[in-house]
N, C-alpha and C. Protein backbone atom coordinates (compact mmCIF):
# COMPACT_ATOMS: atom_id res chain seq x y z
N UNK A 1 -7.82 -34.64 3.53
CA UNK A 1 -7.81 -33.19 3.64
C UNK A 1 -7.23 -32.63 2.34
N UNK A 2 -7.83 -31.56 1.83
CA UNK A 2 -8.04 -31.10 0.73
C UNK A 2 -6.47 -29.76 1.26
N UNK A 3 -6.13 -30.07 -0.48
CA UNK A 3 -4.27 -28.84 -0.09
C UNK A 3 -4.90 -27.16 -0.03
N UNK A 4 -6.40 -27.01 -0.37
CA UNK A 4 -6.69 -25.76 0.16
C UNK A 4 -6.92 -25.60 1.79
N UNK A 5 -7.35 -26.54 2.45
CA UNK A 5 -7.67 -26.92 3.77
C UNK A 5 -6.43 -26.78 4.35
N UNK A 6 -5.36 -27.61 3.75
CA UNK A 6 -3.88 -27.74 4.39
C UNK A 6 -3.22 -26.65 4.56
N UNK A 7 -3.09 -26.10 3.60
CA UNK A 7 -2.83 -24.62 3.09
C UNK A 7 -3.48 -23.31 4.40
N UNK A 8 -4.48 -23.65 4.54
CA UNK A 8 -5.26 -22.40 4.92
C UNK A 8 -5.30 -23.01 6.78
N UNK A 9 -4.92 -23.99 7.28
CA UNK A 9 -4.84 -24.52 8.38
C UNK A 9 -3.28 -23.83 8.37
N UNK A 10 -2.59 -23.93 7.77
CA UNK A 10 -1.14 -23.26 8.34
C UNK A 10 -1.03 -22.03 7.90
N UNK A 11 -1.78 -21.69 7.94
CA UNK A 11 -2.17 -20.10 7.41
C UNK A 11 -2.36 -19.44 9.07
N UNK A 12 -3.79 -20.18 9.16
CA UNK A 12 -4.22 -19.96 10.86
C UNK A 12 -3.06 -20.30 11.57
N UNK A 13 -2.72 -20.93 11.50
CA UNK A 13 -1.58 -21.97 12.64
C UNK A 13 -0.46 -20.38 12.84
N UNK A 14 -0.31 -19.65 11.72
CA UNK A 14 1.03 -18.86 11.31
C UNK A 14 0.78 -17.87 12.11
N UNK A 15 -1.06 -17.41 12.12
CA UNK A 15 -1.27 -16.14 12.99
C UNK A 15 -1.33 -16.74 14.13
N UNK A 16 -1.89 -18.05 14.75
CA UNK A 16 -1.76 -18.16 16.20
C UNK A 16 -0.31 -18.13 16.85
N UNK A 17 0.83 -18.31 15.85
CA UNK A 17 1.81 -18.56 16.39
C UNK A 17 2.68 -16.70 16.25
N UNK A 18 1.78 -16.03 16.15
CA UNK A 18 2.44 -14.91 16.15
C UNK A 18 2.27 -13.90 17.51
N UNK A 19 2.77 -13.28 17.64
CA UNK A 19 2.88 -12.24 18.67
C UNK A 19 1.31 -11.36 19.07
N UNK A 20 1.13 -10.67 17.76
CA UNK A 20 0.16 -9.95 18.20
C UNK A 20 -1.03 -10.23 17.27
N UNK A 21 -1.31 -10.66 16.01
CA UNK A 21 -1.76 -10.88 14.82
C UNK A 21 -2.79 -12.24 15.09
N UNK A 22 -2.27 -12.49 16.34
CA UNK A 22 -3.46 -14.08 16.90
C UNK A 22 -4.43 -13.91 17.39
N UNK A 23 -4.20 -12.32 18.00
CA UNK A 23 -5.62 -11.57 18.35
C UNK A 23 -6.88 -11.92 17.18
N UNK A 24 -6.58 -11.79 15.74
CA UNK A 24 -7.16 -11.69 15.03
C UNK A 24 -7.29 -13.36 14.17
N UNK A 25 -7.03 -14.16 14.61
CA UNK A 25 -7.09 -15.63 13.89
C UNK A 25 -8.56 -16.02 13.91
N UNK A 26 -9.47 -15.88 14.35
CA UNK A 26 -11.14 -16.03 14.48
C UNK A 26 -11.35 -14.88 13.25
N UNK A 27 -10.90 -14.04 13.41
CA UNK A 27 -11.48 -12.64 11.83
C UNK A 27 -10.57 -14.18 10.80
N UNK A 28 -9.64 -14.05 10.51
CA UNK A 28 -9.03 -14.56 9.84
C UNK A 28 -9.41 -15.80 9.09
N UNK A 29 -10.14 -16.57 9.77
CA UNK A 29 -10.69 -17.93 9.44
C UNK A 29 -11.74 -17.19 8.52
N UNK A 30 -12.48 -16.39 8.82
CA UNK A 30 -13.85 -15.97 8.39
C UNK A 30 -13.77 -15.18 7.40
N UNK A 31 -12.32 -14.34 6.94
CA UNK A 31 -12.34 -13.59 6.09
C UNK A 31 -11.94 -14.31 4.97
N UNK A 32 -11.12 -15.29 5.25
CA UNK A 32 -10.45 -16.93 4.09
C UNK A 32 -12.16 -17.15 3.29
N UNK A 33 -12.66 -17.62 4.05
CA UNK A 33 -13.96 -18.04 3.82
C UNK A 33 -14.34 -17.20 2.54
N UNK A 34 -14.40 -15.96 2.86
CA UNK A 34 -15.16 -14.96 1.67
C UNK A 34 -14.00 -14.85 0.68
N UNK A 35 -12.76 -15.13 0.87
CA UNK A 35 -12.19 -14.63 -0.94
C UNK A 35 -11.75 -15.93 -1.33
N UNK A 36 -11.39 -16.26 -2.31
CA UNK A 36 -11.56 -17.30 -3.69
C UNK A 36 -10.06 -16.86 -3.94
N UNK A 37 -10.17 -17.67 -5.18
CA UNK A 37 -8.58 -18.47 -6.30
C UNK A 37 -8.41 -16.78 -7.37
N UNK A 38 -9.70 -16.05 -7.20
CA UNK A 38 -9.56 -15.03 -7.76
C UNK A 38 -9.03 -13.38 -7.26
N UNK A 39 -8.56 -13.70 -6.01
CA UNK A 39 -8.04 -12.43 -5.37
C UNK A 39 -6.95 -12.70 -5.49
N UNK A 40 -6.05 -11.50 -5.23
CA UNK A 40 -4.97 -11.86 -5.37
C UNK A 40 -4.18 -11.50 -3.99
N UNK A 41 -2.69 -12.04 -3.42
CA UNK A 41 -2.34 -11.56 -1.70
C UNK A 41 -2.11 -10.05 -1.95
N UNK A 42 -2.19 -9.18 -2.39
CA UNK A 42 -2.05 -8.09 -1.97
C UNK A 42 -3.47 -7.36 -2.18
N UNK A 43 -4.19 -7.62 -2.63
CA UNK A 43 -6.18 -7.49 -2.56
C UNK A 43 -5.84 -7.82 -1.08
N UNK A 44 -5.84 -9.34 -0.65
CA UNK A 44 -6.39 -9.01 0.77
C UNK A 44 -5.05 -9.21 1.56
N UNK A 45 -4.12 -8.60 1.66
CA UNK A 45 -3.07 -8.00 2.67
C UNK A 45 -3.64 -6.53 3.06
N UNK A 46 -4.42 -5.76 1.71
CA UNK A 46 -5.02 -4.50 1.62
C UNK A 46 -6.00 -4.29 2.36
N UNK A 47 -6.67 -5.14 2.43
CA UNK A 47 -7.67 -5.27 3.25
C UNK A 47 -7.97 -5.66 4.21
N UNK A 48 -6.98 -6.94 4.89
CA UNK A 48 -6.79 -7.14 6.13
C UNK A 48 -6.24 -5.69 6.75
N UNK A 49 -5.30 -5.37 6.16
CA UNK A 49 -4.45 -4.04 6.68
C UNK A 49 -5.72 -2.91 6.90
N UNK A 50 -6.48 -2.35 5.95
CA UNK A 50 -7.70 -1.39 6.33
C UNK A 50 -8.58 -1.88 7.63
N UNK A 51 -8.93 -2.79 7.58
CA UNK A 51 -9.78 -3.54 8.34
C UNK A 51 -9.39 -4.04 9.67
N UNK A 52 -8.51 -4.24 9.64
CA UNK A 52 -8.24 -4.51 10.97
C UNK A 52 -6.81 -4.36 11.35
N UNK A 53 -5.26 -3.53 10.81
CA UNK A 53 -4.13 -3.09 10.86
C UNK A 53 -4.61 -1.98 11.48
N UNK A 54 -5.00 -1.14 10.82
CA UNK A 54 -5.52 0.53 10.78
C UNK A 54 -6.71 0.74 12.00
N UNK A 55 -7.58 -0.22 12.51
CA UNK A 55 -8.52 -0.12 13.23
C UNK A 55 -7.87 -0.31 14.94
N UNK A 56 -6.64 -0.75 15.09
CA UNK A 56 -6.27 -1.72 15.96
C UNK A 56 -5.56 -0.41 17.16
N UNK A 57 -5.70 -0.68 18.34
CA UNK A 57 -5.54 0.75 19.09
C UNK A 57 -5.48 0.20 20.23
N UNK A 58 -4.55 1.01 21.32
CA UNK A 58 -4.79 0.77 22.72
C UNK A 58 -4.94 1.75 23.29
N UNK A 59 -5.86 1.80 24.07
CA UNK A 59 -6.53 2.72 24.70
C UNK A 59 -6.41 2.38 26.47
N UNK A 60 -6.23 3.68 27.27
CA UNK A 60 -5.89 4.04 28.27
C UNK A 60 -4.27 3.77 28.64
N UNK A 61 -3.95 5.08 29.25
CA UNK A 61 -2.70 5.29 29.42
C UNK A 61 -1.74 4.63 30.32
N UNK A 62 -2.51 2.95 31.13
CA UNK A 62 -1.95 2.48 31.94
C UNK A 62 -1.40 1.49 31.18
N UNK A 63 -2.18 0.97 29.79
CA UNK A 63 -2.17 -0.13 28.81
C UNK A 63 -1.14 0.49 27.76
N UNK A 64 -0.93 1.67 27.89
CA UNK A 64 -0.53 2.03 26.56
C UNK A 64 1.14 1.94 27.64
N UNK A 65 0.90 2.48 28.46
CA UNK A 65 2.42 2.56 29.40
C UNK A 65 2.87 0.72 29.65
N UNK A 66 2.32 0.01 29.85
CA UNK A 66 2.53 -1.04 29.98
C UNK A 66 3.11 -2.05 28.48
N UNK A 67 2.13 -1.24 27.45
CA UNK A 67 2.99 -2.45 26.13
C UNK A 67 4.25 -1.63 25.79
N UNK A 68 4.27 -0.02 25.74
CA UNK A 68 5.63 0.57 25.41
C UNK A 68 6.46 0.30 26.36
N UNK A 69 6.54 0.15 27.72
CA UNK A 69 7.43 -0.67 28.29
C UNK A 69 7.95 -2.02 27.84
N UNK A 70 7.11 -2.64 27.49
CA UNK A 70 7.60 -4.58 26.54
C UNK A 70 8.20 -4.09 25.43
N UNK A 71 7.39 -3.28 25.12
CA UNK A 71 7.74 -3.39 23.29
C UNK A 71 9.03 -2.31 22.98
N UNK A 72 8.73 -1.13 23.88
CA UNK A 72 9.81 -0.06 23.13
C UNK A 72 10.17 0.84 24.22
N UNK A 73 10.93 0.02 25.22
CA UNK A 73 11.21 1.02 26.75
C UNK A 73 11.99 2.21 26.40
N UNK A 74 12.64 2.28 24.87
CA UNK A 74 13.49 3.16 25.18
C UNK A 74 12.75 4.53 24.42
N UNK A 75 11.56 4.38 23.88
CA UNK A 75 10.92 4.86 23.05
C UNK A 75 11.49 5.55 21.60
N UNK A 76 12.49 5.11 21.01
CA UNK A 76 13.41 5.62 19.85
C UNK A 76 12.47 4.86 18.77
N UNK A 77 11.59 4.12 18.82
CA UNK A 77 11.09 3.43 17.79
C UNK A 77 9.52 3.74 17.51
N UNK A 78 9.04 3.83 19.12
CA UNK A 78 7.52 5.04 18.51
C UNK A 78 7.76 6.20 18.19
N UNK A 79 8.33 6.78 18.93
CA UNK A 79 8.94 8.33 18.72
C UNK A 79 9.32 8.53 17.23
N UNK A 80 10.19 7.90 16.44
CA UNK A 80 10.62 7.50 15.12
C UNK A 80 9.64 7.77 14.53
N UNK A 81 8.86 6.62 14.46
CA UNK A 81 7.34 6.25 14.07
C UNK A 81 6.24 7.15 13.72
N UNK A 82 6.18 8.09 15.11
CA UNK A 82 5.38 9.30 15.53
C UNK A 82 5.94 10.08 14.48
N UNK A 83 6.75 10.17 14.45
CA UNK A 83 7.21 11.32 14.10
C UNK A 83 7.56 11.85 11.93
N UNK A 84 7.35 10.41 11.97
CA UNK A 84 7.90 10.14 10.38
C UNK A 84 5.87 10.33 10.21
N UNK A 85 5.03 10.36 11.16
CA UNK A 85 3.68 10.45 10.34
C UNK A 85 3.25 12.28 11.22
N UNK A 86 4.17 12.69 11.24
CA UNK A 86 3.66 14.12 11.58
C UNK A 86 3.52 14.38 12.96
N UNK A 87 3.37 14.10 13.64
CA UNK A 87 3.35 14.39 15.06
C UNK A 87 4.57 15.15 16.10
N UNK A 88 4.29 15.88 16.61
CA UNK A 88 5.01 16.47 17.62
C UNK A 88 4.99 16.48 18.92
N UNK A 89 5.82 17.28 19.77
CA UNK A 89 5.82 16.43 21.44
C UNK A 89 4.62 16.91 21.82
N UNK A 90 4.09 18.36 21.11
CA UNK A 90 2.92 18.92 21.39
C UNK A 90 1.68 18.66 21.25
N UNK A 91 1.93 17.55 20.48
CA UNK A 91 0.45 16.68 19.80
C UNK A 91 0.13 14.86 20.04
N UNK A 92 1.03 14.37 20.97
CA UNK A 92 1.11 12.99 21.05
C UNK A 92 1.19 13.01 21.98
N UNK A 93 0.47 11.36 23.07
CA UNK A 93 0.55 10.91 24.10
C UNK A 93 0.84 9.43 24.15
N UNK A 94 1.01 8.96 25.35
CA UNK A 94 1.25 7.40 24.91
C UNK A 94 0.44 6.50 24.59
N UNK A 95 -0.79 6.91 24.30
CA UNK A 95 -1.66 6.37 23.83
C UNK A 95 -1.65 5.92 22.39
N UNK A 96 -1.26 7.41 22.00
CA UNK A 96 -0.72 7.66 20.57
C UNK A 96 0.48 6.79 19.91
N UNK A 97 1.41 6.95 20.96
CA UNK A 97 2.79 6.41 20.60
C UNK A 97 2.42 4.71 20.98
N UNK A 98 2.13 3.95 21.53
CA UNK A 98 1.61 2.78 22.13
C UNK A 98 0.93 2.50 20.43
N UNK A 99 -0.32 3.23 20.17
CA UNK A 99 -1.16 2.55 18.85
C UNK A 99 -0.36 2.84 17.70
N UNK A 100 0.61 3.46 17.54
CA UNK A 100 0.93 3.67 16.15
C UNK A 100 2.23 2.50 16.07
N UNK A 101 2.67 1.94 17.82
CA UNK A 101 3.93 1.21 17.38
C UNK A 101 2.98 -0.34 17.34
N UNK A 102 1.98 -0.42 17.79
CA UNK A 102 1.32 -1.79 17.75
C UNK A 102 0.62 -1.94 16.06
N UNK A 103 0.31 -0.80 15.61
CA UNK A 103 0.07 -0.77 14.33
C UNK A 103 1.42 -1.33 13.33
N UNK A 104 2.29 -0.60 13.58
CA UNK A 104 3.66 -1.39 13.30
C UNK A 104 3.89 -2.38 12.99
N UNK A 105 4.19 -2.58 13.96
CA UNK A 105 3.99 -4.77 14.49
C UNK A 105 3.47 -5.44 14.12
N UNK A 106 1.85 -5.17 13.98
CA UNK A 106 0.81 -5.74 12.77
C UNK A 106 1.55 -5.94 11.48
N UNK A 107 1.78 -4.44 10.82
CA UNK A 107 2.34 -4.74 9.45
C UNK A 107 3.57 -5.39 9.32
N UNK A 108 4.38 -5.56 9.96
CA UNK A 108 5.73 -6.69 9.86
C UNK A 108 5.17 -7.85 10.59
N UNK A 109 4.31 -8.15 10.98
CA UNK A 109 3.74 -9.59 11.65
C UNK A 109 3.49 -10.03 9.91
N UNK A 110 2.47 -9.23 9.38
CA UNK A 110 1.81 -9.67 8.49
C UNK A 110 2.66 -10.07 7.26
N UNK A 111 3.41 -8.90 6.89
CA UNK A 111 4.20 -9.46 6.34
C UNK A 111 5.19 -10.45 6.41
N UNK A 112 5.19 -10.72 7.69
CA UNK A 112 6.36 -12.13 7.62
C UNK A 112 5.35 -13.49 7.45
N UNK A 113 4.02 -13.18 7.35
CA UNK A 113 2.98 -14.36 6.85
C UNK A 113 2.37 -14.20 5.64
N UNK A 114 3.47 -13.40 4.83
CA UNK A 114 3.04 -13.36 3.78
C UNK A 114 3.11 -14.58 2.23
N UNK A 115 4.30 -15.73 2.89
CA UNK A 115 4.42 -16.56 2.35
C UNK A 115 3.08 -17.49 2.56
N UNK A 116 2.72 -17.50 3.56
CA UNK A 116 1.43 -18.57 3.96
C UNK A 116 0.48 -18.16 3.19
N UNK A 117 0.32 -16.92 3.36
CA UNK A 117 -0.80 -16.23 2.22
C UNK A 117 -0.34 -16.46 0.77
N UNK A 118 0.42 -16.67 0.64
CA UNK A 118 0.52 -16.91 -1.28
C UNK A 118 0.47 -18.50 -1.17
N UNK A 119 0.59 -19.03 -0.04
CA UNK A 119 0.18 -20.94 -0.49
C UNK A 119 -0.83 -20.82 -0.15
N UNK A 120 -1.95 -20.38 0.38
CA UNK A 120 -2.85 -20.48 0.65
C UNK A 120 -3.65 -20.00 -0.81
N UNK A 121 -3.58 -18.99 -0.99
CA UNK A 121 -4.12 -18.38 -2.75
C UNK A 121 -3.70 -19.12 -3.44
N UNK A 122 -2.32 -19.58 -3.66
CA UNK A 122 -1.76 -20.42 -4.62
C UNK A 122 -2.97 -21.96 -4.80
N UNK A 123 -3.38 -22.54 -3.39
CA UNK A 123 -3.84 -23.83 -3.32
C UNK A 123 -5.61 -23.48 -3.76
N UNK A 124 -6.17 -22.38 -3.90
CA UNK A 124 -7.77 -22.38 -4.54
C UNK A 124 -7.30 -22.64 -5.73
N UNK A 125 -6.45 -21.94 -6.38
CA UNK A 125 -6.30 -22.14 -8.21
C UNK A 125 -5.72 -23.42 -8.14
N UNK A 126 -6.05 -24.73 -7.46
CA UNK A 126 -5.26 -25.91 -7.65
C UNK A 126 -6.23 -26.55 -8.07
């Protein structure tokens, strides 16, 4: 087994072993595939993030009541959230507050796999 193979197997391994970001380990395999020794991790952190950070949503208010209960019962951290991107009590629901804190989560998932992603880039230029 080739150290780009090795590399990019604990790459996958990093998102299955994550919280919410394993949703996406099947995109992930497939998006490895298309970039090369010539991108660089923040090209595609950028683009994972457009593509599927930014796209990522929960929808209906029984689902959205159910993960802000796991994730943020006390709601000080969507509310935060909500609120640092413009929103008011007059303009948000938990639908709202639910996708913007799972959007969250994505981006600190991702970034805490951001070391895997630089051995993984690091191992094409090998």
């Amino acid at each position: 087994m080739t150290n780009n193979t090795q590399e990019k197997q604990k790459l996958i391994e990093a998102f299955n072993n994550s919280k919410y970001l394993s949703d996406y380990t099947e995109d992930i395999d497939t998006a490895l595939d298309y970039y090369d020794g010539d991108t660089c991790v923040d090209n595609f952190t950028e683009w994972f993030t457009e593509n599927y950070i930014h796209s990522a949503d929960i929808v209906y208010y029984s689902n959205a009541i159910k993960f802000l209960s796991k994730e943020d019962p006390s709601l000080q951290t969507s509310s935060s959230l909500a609120h640092d991107r413009g929103y008011t009590l007059e303009n948000i629901n938990s639908e709202t507050l639910a996708t913007i804190l799972l959007q969250d989560i994505l981006r600190e998932e991702l970034e805490e796999l951001k070391p895997y992603i630089v051995d993984y880039f690091d191992s094409l230029e090998d």
